[in-house]
Each structure stands twice: as structure tokens, then as C-alpha cells.
C-alpha atoms as a PDB file:
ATOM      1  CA  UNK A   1     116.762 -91.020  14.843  1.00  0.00           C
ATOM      2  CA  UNK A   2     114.240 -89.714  17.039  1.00  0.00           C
ATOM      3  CA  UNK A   3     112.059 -89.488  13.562  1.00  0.00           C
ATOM      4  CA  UNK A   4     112.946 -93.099  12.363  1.00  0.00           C
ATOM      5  CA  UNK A   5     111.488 -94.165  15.664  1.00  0.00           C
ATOM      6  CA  UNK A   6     108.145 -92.183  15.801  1.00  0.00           C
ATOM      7  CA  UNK A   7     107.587 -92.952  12.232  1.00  0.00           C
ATOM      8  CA  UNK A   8     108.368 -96.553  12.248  1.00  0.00           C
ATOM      9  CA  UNK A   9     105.800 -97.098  15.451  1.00  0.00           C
ATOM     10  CA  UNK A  10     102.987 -94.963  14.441  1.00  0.00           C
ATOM     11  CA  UNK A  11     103.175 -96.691  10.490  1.00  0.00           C
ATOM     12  CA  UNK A  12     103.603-100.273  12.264  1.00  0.00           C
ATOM     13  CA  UNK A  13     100.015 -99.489  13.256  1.00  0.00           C
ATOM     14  CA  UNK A  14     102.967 -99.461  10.443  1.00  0.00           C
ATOM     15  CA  UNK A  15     100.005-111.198   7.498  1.00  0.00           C
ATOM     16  CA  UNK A  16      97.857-113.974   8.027  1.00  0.00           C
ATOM     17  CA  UNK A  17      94.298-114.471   9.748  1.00  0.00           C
ATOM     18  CA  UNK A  18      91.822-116.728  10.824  1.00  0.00           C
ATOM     19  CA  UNK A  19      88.464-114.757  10.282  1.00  0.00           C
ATOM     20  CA  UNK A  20      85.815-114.813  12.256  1.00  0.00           C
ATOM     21  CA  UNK A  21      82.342-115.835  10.902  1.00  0.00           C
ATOM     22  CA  UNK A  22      80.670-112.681  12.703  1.00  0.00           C
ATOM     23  CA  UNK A  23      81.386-109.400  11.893  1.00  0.00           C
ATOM     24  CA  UNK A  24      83.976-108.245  14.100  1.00  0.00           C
ATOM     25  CA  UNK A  25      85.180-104.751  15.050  1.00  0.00           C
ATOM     26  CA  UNK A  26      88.155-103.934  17.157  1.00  0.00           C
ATOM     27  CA  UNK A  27      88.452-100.536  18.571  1.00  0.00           C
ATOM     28  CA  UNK A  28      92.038 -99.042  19.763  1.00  0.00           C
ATOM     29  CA  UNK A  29      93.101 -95.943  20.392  1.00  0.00           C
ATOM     30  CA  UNK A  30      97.273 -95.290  21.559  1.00  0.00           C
ATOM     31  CA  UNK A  31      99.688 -93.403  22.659  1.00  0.00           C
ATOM     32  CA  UNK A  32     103.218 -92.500  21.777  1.00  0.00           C
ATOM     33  CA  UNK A  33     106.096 -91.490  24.089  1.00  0.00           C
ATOM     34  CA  UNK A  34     109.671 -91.209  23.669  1.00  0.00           C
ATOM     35  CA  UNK A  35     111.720 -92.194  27.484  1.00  0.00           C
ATOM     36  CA  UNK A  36     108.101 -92.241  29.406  1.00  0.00           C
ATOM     37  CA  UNK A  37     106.977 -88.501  27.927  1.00  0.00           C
ATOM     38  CA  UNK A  38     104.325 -88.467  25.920  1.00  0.00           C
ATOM     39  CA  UNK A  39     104.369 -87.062  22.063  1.00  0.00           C
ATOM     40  CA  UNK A  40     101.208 -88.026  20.224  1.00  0.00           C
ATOM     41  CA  UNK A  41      98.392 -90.422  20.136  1.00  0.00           C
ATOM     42  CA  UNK A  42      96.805 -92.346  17.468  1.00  0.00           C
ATOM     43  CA  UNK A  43      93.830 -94.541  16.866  1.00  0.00           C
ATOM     44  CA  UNK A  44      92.886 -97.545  14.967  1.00  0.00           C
ATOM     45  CA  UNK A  45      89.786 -99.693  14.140  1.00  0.00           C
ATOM     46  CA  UNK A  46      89.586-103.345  12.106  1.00  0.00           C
ATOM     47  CA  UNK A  47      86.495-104.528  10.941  1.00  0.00           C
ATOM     48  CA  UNK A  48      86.561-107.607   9.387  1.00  0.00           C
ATOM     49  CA  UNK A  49      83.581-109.588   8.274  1.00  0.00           C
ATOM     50  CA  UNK A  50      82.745-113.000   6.244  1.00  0.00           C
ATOM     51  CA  UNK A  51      84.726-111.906   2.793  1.00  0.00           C
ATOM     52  CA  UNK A  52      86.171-109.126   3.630  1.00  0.00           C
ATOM     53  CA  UNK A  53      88.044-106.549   5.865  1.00  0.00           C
ATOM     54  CA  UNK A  54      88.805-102.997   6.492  1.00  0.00           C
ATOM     55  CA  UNK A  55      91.422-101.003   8.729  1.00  0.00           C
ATOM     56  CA  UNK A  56      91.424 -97.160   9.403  1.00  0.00           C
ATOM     57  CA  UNK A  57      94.384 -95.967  11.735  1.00  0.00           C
ATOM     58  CA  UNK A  58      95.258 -91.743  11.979  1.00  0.00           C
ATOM     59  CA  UNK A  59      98.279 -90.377  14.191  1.00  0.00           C
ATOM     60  CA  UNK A  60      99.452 -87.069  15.676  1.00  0.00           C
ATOM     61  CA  UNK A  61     102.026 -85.138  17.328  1.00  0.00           C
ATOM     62  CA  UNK A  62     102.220 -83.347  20.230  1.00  0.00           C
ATOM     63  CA  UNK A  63     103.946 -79.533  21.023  1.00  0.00           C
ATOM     64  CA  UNK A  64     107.660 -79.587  20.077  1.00  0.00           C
ATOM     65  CA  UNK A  65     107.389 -83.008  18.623  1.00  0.00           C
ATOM     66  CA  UNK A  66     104.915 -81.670  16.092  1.00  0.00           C
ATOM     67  CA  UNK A  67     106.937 -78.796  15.102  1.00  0.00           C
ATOM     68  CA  UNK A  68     110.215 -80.958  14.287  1.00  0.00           C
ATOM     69  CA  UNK A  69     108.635 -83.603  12.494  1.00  0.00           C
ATOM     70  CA  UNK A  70     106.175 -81.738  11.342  1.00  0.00           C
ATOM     71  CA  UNK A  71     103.131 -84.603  10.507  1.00  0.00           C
ATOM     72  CA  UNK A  72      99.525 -86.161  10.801  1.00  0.00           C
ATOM     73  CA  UNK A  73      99.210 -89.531   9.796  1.00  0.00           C
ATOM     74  CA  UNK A  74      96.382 -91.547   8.080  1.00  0.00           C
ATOM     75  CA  UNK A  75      95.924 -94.634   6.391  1.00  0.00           C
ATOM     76  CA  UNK A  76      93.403 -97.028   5.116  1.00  0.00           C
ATOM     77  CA  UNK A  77      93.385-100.583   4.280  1.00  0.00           C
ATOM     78  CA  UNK A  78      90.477-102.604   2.272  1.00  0.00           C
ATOM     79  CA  UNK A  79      91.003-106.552   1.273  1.00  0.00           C
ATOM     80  CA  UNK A  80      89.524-110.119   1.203  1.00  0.00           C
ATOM     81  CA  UNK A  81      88.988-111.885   4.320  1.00  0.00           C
ATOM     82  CA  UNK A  82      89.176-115.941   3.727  1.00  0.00           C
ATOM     83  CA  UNK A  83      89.290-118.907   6.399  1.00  0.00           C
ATOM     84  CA  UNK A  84      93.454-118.541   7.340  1.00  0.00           C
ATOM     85  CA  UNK A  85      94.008-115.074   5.697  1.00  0.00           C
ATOM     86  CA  UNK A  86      93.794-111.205   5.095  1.00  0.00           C
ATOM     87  CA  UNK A  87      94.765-110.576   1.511  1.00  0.00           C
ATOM     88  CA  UNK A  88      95.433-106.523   0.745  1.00  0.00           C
ATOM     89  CA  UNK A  89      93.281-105.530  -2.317  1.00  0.00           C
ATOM     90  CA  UNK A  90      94.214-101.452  -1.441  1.00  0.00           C
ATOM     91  CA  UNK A  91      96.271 -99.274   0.742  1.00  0.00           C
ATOM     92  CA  UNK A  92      96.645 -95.331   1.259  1.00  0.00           C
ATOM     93  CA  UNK A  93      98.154 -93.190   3.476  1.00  0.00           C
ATOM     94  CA  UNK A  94      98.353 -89.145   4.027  1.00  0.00           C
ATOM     95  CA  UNK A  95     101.148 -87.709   5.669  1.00  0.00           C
ATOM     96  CA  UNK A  96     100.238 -83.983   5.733  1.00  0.00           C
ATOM     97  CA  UNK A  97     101.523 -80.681   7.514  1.00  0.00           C
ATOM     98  CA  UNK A  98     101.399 -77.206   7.231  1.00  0.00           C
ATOM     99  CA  UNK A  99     103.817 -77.190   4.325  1.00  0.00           C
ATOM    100  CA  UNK A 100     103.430 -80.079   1.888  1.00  0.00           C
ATOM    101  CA  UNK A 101     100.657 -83.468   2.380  1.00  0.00           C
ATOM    102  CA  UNK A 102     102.543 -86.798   0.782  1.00  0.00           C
ATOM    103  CA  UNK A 103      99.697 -89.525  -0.737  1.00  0.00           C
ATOM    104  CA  UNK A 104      99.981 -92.963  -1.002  1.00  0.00           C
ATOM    105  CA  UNK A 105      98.170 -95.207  -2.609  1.00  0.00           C
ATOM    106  CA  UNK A 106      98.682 -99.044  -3.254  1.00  0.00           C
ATOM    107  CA  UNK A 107      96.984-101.750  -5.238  1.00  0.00           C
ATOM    108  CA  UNK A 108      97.439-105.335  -4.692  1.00  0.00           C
ATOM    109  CA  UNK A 109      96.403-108.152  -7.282  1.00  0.00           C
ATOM    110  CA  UNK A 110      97.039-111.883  -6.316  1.00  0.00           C
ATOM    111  CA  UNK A 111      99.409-111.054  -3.546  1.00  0.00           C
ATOM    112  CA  UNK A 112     101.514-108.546  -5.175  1.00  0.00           C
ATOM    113  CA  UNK A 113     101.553-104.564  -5.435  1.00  0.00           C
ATOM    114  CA  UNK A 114     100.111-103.952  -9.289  1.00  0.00           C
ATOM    115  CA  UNK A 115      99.806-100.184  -8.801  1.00  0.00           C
ATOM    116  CA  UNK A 116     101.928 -97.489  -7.082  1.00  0.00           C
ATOM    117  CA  UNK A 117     101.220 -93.710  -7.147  1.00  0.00           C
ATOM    118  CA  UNK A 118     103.444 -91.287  -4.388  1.00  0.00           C
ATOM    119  CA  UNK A 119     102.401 -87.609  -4.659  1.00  0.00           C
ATOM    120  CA  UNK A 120     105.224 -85.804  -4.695  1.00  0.00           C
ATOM    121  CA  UNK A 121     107.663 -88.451  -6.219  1.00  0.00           C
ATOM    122  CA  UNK A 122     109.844 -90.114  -3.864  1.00  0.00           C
ATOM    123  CA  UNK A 123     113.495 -88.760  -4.117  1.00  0.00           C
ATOM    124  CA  UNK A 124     116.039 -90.989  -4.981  1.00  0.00           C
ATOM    125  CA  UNK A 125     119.624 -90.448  -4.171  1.00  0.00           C
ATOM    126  CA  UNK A 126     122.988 -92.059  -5.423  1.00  0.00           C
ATOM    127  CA  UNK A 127     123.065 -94.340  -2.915  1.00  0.00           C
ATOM    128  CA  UNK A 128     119.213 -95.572  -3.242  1.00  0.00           C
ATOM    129  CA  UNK A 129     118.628 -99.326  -3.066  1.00  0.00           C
ATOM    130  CA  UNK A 130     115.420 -99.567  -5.630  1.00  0.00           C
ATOM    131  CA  UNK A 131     112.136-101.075  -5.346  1.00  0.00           C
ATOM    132  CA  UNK A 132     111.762-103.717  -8.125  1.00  0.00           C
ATOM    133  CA  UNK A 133     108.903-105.934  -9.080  1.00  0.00           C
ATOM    134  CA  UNK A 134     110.165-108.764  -7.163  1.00  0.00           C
ATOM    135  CA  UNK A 135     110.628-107.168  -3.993  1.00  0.00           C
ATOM    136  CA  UNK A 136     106.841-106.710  -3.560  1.00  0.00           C
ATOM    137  CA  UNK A 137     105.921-110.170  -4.840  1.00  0.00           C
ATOM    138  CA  UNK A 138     104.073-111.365  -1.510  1.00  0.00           C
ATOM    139  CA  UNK A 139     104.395-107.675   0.266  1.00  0.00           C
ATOM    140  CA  UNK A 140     101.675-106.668   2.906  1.00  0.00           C
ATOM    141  CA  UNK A 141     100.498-103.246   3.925  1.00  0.00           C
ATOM    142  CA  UNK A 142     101.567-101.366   7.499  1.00  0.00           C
ATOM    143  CA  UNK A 143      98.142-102.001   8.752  1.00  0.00           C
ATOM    144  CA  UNK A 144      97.420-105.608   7.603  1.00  0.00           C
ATOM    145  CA  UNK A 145     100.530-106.374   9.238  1.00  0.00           C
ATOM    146  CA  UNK A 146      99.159-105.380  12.275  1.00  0.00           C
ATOM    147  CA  UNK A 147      97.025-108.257  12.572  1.00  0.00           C
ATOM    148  CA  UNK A 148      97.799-112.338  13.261  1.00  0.00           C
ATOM    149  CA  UNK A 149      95.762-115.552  14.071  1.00  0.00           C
ATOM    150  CA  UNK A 150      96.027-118.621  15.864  1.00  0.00           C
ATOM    151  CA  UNK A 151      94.535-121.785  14.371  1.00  0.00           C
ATOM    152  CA  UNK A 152      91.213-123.051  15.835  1.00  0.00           C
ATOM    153  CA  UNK A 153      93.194-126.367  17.412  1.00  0.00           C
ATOM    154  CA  UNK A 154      96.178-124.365  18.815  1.00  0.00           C
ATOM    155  CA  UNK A 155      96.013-121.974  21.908  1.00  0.00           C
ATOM    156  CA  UNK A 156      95.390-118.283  21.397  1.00  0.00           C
ATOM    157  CA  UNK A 157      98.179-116.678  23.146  1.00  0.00           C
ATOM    158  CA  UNK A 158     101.195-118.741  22.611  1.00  0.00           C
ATOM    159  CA  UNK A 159     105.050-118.219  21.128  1.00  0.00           C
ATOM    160  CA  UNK A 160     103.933-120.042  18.194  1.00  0.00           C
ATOM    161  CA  UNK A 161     102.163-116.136  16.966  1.00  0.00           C
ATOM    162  CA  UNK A 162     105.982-115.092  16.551  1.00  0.00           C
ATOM    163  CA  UNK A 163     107.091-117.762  14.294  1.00  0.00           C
ATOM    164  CA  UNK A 164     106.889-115.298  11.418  1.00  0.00           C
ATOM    165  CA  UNK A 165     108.302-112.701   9.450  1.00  0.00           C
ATOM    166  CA  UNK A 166     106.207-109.471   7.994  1.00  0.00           C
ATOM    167  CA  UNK A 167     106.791-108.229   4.759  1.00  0.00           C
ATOM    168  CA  UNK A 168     105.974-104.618   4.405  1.00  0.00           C
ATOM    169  CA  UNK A 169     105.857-102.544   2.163  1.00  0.00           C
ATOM    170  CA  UNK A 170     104.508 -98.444   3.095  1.00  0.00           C
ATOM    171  CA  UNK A 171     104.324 -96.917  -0.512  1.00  0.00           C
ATOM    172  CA  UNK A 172     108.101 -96.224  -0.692  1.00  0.00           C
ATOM    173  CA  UNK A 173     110.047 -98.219   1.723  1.00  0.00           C
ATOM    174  CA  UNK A 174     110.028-102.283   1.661  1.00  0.00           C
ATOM    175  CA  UNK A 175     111.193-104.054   4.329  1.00  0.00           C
ATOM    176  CA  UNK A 176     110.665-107.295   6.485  1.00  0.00           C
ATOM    177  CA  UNK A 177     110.430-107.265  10.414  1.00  0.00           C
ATOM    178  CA  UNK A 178     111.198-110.990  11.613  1.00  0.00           C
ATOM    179  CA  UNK A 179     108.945-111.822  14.375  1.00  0.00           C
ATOM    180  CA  UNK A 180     110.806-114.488  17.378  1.00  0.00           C
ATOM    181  CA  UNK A 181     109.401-114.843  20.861  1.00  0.00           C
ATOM    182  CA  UNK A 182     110.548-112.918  23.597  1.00  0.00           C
ATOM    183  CA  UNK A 183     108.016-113.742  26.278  1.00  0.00           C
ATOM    184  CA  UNK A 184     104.568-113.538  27.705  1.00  0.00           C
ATOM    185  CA  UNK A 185     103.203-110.321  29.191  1.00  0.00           C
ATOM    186  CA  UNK A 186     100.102-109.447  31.307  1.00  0.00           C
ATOM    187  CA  UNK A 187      98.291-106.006  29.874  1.00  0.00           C
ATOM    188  CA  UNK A 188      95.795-103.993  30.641  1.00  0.00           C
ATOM    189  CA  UNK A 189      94.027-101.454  28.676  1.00  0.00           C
ATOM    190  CA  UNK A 190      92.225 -98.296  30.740  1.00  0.00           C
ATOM    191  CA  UNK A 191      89.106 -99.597  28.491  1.00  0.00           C
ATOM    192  CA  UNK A 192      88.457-103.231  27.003  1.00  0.00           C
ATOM    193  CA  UNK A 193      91.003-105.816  26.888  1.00  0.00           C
ATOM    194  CA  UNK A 194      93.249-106.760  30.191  1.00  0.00           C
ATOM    195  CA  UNK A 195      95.001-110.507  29.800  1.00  0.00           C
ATOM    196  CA  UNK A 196      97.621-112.003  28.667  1.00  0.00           C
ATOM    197  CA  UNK A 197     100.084-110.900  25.931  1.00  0.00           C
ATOM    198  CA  UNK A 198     102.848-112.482  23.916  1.00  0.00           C
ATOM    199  CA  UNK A 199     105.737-110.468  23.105  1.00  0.00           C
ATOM    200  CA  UNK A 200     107.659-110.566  19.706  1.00  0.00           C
ATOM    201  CA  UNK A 201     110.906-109.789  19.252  1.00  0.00           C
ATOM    202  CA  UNK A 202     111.711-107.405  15.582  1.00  0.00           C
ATOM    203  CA  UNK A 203     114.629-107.827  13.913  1.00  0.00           C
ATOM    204  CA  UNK A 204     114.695-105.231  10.942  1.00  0.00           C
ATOM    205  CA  UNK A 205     115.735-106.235   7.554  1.00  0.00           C
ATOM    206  CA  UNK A 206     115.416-103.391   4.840  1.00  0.00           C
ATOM    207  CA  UNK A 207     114.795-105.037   1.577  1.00  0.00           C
ATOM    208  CA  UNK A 208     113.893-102.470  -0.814  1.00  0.00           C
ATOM    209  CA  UNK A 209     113.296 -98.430  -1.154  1.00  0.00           C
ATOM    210  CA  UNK A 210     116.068 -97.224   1.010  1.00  0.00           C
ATOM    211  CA  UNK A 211     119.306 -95.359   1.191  1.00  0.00           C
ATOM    212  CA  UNK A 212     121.712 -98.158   2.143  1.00  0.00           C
ATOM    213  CA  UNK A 213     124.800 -95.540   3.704  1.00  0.00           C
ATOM    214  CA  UNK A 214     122.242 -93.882   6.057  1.00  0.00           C
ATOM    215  CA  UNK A 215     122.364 -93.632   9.781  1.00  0.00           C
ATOM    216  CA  UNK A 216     118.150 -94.648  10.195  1.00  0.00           C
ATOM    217  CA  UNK A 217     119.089 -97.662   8.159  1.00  0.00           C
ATOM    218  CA  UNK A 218     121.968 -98.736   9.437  1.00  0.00           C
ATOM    219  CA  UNK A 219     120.579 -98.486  13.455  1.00  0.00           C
ATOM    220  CA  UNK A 220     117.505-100.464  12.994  1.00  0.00           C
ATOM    221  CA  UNK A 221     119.451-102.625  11.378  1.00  0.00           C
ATOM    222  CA  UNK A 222     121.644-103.000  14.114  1.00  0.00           C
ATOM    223  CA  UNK A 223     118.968-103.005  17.020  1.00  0.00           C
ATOM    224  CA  UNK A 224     117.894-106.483  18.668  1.00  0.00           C
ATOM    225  CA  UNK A 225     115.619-104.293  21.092  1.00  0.00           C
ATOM    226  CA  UNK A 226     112.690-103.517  19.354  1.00  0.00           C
ATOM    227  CA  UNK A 227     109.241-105.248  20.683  1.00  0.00           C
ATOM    228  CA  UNK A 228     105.805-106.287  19.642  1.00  0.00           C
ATOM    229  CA  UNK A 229     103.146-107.171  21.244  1.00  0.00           C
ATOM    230  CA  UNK A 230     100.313-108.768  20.394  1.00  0.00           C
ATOM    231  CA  UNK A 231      97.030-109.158  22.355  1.00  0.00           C
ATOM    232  CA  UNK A 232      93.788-110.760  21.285  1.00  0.00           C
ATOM    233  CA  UNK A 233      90.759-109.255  20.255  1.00  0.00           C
ATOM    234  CA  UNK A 234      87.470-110.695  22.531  1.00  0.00           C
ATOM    235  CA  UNK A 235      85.365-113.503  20.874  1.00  0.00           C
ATOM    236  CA  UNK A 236      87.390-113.916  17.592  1.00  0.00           C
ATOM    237  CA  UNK A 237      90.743-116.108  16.917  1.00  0.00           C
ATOM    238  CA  UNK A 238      92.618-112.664  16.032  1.00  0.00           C
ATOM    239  CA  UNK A 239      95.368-111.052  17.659  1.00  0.00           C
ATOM    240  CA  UNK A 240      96.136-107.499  17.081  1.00  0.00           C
ATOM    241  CA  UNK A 241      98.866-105.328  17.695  1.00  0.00           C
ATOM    242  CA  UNK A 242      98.813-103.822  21.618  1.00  0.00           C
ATOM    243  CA  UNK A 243     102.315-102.538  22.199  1.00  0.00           C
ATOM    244  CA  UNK A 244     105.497-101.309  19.938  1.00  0.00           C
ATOM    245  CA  UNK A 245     108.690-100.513  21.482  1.00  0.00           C
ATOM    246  CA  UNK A 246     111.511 -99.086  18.953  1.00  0.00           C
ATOM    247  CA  UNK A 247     114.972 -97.537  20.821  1.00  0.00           C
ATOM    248  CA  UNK A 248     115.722 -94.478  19.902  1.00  0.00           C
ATOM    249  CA  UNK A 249     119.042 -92.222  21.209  1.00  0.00           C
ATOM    250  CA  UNK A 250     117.010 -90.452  22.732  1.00  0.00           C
ATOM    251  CA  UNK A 251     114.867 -92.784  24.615  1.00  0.00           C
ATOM    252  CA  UNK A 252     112.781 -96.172  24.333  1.00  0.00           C
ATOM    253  CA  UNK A 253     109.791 -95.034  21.978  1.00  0.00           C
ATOM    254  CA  UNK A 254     106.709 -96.695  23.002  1.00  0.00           C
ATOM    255  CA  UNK A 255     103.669 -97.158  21.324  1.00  0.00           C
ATOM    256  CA  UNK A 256     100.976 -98.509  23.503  1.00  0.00           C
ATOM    257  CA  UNK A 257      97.099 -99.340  23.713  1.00  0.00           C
ATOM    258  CA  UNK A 258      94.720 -97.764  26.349  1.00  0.00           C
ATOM    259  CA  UNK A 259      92.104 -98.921  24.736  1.00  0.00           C
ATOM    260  CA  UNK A 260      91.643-102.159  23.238  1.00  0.00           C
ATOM    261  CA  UNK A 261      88.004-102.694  22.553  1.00  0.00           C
ATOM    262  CA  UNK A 262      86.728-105.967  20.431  1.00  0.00           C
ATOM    263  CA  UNK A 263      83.457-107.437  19.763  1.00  0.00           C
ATOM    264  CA  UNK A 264      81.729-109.261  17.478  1.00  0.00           C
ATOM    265  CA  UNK A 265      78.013-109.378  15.827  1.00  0.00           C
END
């Protein structure tokens, strides 16, 4: 369990936009505890432009933590940036340690995945509730879910950017986090951003790409505790991801922004 939470919070880093007319580049860099103890850190920078958008995250482990779940993250997003959305064009992701490195790597066409490659092969057991062409008709990547917009007429930070539900799908695993509002936050990031936040409530929903008798699956199902947090990024009508909170058994696992750095040109 203490896996499933890790690895859901660093991939939330595993949706719709208003762009910006300037370029606009949003630095981040987070950390990840489990019960208040730190475990790892990760980083993550969106650039998004007139036409189009890119989004680079990487994540590691710390001590013990490293040596039971045994990973580095990265993954990259590209896609087209229009006036009210971020449309996926391609998505991979590296999960490597010292014994075996796992690729991804997704294309989109017209809102769906057209391409899949996994390197190795993802198991599937008896029990395995496959991924099927309709299940990633309208899917969105880890990272692209990461970002949201307000209209220009309607106020930035409001419960109106949790009247949605995110459709993700990481390469092997699809599955939709519904987004409700919780309540509004005030952050503050040791560099960049400190303001207001609105906070999401996730409800998990596994769709596709799973094993439906396992404990993981089963818990997050259950869960009405998990958290996002969304805070905007300076000069631009985007919100981006600031805070995740996932329970775990063995503690709250947090993953949260000390830096939060926009700006545009």
C-alpha cells in the first residue's frame, strides 16, 4: 500500500486549458513524505506557448524507501495548445532501477491513444480487467492532467476548477479521478507562488488495466480522503497542481510544492 501511494502521487505529477498568448513556463520542484517524514522529491516544469505545450516531471526516492520500491521516475509530455485546451499528441515515461528500467511511450491522435509500446510487456494475470480501444477514447496523460483553467469571465481560484473528472491513462493502467470541491486553502511555496488554493476532493474509479481482486485496487477505491490541490501559475489563466495527499496504512502521503515558480514572456 505504501507503494500504491508513492506511485500514484509522484505519477499524478501522475484536462482542459485556457492558454496563454505568451509563452509561459512554470517551474516546480516537490517533495514526498509518508506521516510528515520525508522519502523523495521530484520536479516538474510546463511550458506552454501559442500552439503548443510541453511538460517534463522526474522523481526519486530516498534511503530505505529507495531500496523497497526500488525506482526513479521520468516522464515527458508534448501536445497542441488551443484557446480552452491541452490536447496530448505524446507521452513517455522511465521507471528505472538497478535491476530492470520499464518504458513507456504513448501516442495520441484526435483525442485517443493510437499507439502503445511497454518495454517489458505488462503482465497480465487471471483476474486482469483489460485495456480496450474504448477505454482510451478521450484518455489524458499523468502530466496533462496536472494542469486546469478558468475561463477569462469566471474567477481564477474558485470551486468551479473541481467540477471535473480526469481520465488517465499511464501506459498500462486507465483510470478516472473525479474531481469535487473540498475547500479553499492558503499556500505558500519557500520560492514563487504564496495565495490562495482550491482543494479537490479524488474519488478513484479504475476503469481499465488493472487486477480487479487486488488489495491497491480495492483501497483507493474505497478512500474518500485523497486531496488535490490546485494553485495558479502568475500572469496566465492556468492552474497547476500544488499539493497531493493519498492515505496510505502507513501514513497520509503527501506530495507538496516548495517551489512554485511561473512567468510568462
Amino acid at each position: 500500500m505504501a507503494r500504491g501511494g508513492t506511485i500514484a502521487a509522484i505519477t499524478l505529477l501522475s484536462c482542459h486549458c485556457a492558454v496563454a498568448q505568451a509563452q509561459t513556463k512554470l517551474t516546480a520542484h516537490y517533495t514526498l513524505s509518508i506521516a510528515g517524514i520525508a522519502i523523495g522529491e521530484g520536479d516538474w516544469t510546463v511550458e506552454v506557448g501559442k500552439d503548443r505545450y510541453t511538460a517534463r516531471s522526474s522523481g526519486r526516492l530516498f534511503g530505505v524507501w529507495r531500496v523497497m520500491l526500488d525506482r526513479d521516475i521520468a516522464a515527458t509530455t508534448r501536445g497542441a495548445a488551443a484557446p480552452g485546451r491541452l490536447t496530448p499528441t505524446g507521452y513517455s515515461a522511465n521507471f528505472s532501477s538497478d535491476s530492470r528500467v520499464n518504458d513507456v511511450r504513448v501516442i495520441f491522435r484526435n483525442g485517443t491513444v493510437s499507439e502503445l509500446e511497454t518495454k517489458p510487456p505488462v503482465p497480465i494475470g487471471s483476474d486482469h480487467v483489460p485495456v480496450t480501444a474504448s477505454t482510451l477514447r478521450g484518455a489524458l496523460d499523468p502530466l496533462t492532467a496536472g494542469l486546469t483553467a478558468m475561463p477569462t469571465a469566471a474567477d481564477l481560484v474558485s470551486p468551479a476548477v473541481c467540477q471535473r473528472t480526469l481520465p488517465i491513462f499511464d501506459g498500462s493502467h486507465r483510470f478516472d479521478m473525479a474531481l469535487s470541491f473540498k475547500r479553499m486553502e492558503t499556500v505558500m511555496a519557500d520560492r514563487g507562488y504564496g495565495g490562495p488554493a482550491v482543494v479537490c476532493a479524488m474519488t478513484y474509479r479504475p476503469v481499465a488495466g488493472y487486477n480487479a481482486e487486488t488489495f491497491r485496487a480495492d483501497y483507493l477505491r474505497r478512500s474518500r480522503d485523497m486531496e488535490m490541490w490546485f494553485a495558479p501559475v502568475p500572469g496566465t489563466r492556468l492552474l497547476a497542481v500544488f499539493c497531493i495527499r493519498i492515505p496510505t496504512v502507513l501514513g497520509t502521503a503527501e506530495l507538496r510544492a516548495t517551489e512554485f515558480d511561473g512567468r510568462s514572456r
